[in-house]
C-alpha atoms as a PDB file:
ATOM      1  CA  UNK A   1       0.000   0.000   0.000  1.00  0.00           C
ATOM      2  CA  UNK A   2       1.296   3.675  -1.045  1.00  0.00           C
ATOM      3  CA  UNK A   3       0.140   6.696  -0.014  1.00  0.00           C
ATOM      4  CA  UNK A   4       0.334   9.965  -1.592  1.00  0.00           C
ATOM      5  CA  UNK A   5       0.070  13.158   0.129  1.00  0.00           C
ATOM      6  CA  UNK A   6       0.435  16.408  -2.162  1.00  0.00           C
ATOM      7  CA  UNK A   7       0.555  20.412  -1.443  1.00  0.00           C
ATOM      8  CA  UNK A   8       1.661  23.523  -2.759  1.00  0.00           C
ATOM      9  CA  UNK A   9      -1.397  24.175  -5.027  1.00  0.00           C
ATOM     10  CA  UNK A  10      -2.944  27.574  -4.345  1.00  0.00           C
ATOM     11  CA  UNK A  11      -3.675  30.879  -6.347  1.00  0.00           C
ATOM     12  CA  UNK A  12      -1.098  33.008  -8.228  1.00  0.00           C
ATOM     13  CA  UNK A  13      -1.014  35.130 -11.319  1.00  0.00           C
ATOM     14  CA  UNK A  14      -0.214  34.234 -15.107  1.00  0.00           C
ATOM     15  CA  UNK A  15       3.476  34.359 -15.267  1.00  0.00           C
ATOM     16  CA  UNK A  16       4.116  33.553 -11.839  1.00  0.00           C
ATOM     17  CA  UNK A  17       5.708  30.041 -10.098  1.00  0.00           C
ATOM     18  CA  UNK A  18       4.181  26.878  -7.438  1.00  0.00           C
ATOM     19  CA  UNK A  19       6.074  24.607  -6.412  1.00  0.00           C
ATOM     20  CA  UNK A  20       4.139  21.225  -5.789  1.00  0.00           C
ATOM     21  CA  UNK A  21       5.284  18.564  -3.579  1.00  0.00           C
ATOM     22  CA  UNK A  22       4.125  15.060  -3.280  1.00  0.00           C
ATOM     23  CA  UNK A  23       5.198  12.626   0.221  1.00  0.00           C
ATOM     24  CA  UNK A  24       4.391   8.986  -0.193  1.00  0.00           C
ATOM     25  CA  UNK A  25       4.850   5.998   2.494  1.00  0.00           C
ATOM     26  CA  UNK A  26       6.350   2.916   2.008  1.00  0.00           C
ATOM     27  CA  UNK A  27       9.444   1.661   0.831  1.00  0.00           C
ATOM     28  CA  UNK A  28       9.165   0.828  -2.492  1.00  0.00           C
ATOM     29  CA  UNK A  29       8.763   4.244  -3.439  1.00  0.00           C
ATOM     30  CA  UNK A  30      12.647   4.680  -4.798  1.00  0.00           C
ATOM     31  CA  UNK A  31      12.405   1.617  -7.127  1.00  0.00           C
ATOM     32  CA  UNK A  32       9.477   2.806  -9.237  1.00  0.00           C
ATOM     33  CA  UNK A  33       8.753   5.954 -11.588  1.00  0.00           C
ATOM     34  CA  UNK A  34       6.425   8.805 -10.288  1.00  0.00           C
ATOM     35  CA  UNK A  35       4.348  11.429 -12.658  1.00  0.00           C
ATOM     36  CA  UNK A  36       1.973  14.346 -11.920  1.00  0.00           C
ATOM     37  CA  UNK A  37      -0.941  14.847 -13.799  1.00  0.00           C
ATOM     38  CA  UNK A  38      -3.803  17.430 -14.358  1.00  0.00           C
ATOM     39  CA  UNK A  39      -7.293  17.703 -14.754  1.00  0.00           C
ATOM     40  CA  UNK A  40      -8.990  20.666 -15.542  1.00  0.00           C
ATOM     41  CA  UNK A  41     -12.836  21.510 -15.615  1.00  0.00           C
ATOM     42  CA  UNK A  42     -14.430  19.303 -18.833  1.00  0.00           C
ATOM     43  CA  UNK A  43     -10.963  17.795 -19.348  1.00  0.00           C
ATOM     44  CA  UNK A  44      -9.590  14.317 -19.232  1.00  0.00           C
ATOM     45  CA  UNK A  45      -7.037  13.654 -17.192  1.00  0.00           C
ATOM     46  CA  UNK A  46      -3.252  14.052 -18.418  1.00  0.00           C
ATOM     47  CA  UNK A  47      -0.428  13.345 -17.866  1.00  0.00           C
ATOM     48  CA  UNK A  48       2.255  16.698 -17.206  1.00  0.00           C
ATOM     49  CA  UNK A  49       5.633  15.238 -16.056  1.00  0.00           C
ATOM     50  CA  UNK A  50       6.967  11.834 -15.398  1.00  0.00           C
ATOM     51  CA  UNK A  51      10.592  10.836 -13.395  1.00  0.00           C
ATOM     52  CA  UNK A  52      11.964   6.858 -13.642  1.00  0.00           C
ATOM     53  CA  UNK A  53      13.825   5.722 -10.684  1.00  0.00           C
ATOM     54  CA  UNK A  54      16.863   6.712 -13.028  1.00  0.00           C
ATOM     55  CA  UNK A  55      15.838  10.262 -12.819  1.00  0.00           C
ATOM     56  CA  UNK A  56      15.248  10.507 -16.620  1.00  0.00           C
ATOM     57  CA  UNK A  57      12.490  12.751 -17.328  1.00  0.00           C
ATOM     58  CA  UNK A  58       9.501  13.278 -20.223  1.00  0.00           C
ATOM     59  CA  UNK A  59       7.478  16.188 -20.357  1.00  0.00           C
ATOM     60  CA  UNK A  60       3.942  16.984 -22.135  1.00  0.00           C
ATOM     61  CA  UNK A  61       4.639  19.353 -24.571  1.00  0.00           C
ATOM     62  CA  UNK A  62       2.487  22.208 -23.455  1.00  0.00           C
ATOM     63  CA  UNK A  63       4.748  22.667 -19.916  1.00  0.00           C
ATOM     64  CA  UNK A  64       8.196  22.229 -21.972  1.00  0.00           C
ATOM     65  CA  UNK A  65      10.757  24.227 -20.327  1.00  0.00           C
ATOM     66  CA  UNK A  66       8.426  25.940 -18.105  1.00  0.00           C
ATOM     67  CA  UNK A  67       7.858  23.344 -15.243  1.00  0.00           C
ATOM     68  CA  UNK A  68      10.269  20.784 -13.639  1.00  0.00           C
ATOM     69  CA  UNK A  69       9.731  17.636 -11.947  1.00  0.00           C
ATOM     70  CA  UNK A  70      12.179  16.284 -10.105  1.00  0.00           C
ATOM     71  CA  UNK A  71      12.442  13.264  -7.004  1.00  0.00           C
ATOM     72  CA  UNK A  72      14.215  13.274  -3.642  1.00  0.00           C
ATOM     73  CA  UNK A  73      14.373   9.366  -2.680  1.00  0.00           C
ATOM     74  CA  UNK A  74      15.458   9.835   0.699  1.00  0.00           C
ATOM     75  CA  UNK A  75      12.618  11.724   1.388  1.00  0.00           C
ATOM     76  CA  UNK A  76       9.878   9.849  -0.473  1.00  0.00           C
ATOM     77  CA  UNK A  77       9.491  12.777  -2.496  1.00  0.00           C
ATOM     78  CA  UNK A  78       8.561  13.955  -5.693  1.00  0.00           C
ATOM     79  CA  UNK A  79       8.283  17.791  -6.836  1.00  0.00           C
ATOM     80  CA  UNK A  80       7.305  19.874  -9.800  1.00  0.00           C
ATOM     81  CA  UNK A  81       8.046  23.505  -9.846  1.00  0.00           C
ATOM     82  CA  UNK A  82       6.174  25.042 -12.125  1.00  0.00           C
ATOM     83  CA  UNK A  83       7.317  28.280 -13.996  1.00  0.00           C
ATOM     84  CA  UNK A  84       5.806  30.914 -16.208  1.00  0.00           C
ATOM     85  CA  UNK A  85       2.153  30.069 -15.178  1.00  0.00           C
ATOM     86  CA  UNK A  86      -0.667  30.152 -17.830  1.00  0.00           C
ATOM     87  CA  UNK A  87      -4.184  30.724 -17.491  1.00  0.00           C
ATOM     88  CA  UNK A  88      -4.361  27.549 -19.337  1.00  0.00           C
ATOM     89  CA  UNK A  89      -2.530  25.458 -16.013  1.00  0.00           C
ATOM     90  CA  UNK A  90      -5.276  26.293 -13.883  1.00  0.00           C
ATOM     91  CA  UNK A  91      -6.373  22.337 -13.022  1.00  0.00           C
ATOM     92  CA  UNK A  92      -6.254  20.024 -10.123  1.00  0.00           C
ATOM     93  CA  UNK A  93      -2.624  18.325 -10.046  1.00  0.00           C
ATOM     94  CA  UNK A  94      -2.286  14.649  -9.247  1.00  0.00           C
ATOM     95  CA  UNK A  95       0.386  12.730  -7.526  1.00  0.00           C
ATOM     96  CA  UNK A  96       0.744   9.172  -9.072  1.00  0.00           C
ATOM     97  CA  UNK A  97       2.551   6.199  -8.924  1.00  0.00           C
ATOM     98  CA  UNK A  98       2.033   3.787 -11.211  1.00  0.00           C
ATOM     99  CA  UNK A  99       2.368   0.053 -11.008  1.00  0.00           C
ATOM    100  CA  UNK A 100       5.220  -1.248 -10.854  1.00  0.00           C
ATOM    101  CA  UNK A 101       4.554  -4.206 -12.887  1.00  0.00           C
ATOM    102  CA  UNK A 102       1.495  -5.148 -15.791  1.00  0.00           C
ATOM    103  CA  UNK A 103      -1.604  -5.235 -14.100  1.00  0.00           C
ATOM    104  CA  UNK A 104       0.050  -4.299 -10.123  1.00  0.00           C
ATOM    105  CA  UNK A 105      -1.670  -1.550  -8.098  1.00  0.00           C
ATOM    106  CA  UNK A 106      -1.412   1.593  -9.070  1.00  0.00           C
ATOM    107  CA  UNK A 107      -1.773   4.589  -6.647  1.00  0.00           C
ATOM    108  CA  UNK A 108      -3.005   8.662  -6.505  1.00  0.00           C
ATOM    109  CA  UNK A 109      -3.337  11.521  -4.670  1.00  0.00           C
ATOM    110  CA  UNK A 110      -6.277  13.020  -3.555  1.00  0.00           C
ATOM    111  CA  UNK A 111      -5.042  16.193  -5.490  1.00  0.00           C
ATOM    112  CA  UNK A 112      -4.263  20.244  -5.078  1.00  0.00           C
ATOM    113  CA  UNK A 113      -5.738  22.576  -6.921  1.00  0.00           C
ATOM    114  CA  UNK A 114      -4.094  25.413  -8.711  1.00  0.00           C
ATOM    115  CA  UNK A 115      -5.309  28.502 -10.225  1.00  0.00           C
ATOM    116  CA  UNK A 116      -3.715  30.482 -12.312  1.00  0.00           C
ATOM    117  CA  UNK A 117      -5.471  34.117 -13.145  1.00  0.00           C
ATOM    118  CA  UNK A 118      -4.820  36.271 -15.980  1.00  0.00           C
END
């Protein structure tokens, strides 16, 4: 069992910069790749940012450059700063971890919201 705790969502202006952060429990957590995703109002969920265990990283190609996600193993956590806000980032950011194997448990956070005016 993993669980996901995130914060640092909250309200700032286009152009500005969050900083999420996302604890988990258990052990396991520095053998397997974490992501964030998003999920605005109407939207499907997507995927923003993924890290391996490596510390490689993949992007989606709308936050390119502007956000960074990046993994601290000894603390169980996982970050994404998050530069150059758009109007267009305003969503509820999810913590995941995915299975570790084909068809193994996958796990989420219950989510942070950020808005970003204009």
């Amino acid at each position: 069992q993993v669980q996901l705790v995130e914060s640092g969502g909250g309200l700032v202006q286009a152009g500005g910069s969050l900083r999420l952060s996302c604890a988990a429990s258990g052990s396991i957590f520095s053998i397997n790749a974490m992501g964030w995703y998003r999920q605005a109002p109407g939207k499907q969920r997507e995927l923003v940012a993924l890290i391996t265990r490596s510390g490689s990283t993949n992007y989606a190609d709308s936050v390119k450059g502007r956000f960074t996600i990046s993994r601290d193993n000894a603390k169980n956590t996982v970050h994404l700063q998050m530069n150059s806000l758009k109007s267009e980032d305003t969503a509820v950011y999810y913590c995941n971890f995915p299975p570790i194997v084909r068809g193994g448990p996958e796990y989420w956070g219950q989510g942070t919201q950020v808005t970003v005016s204009s």
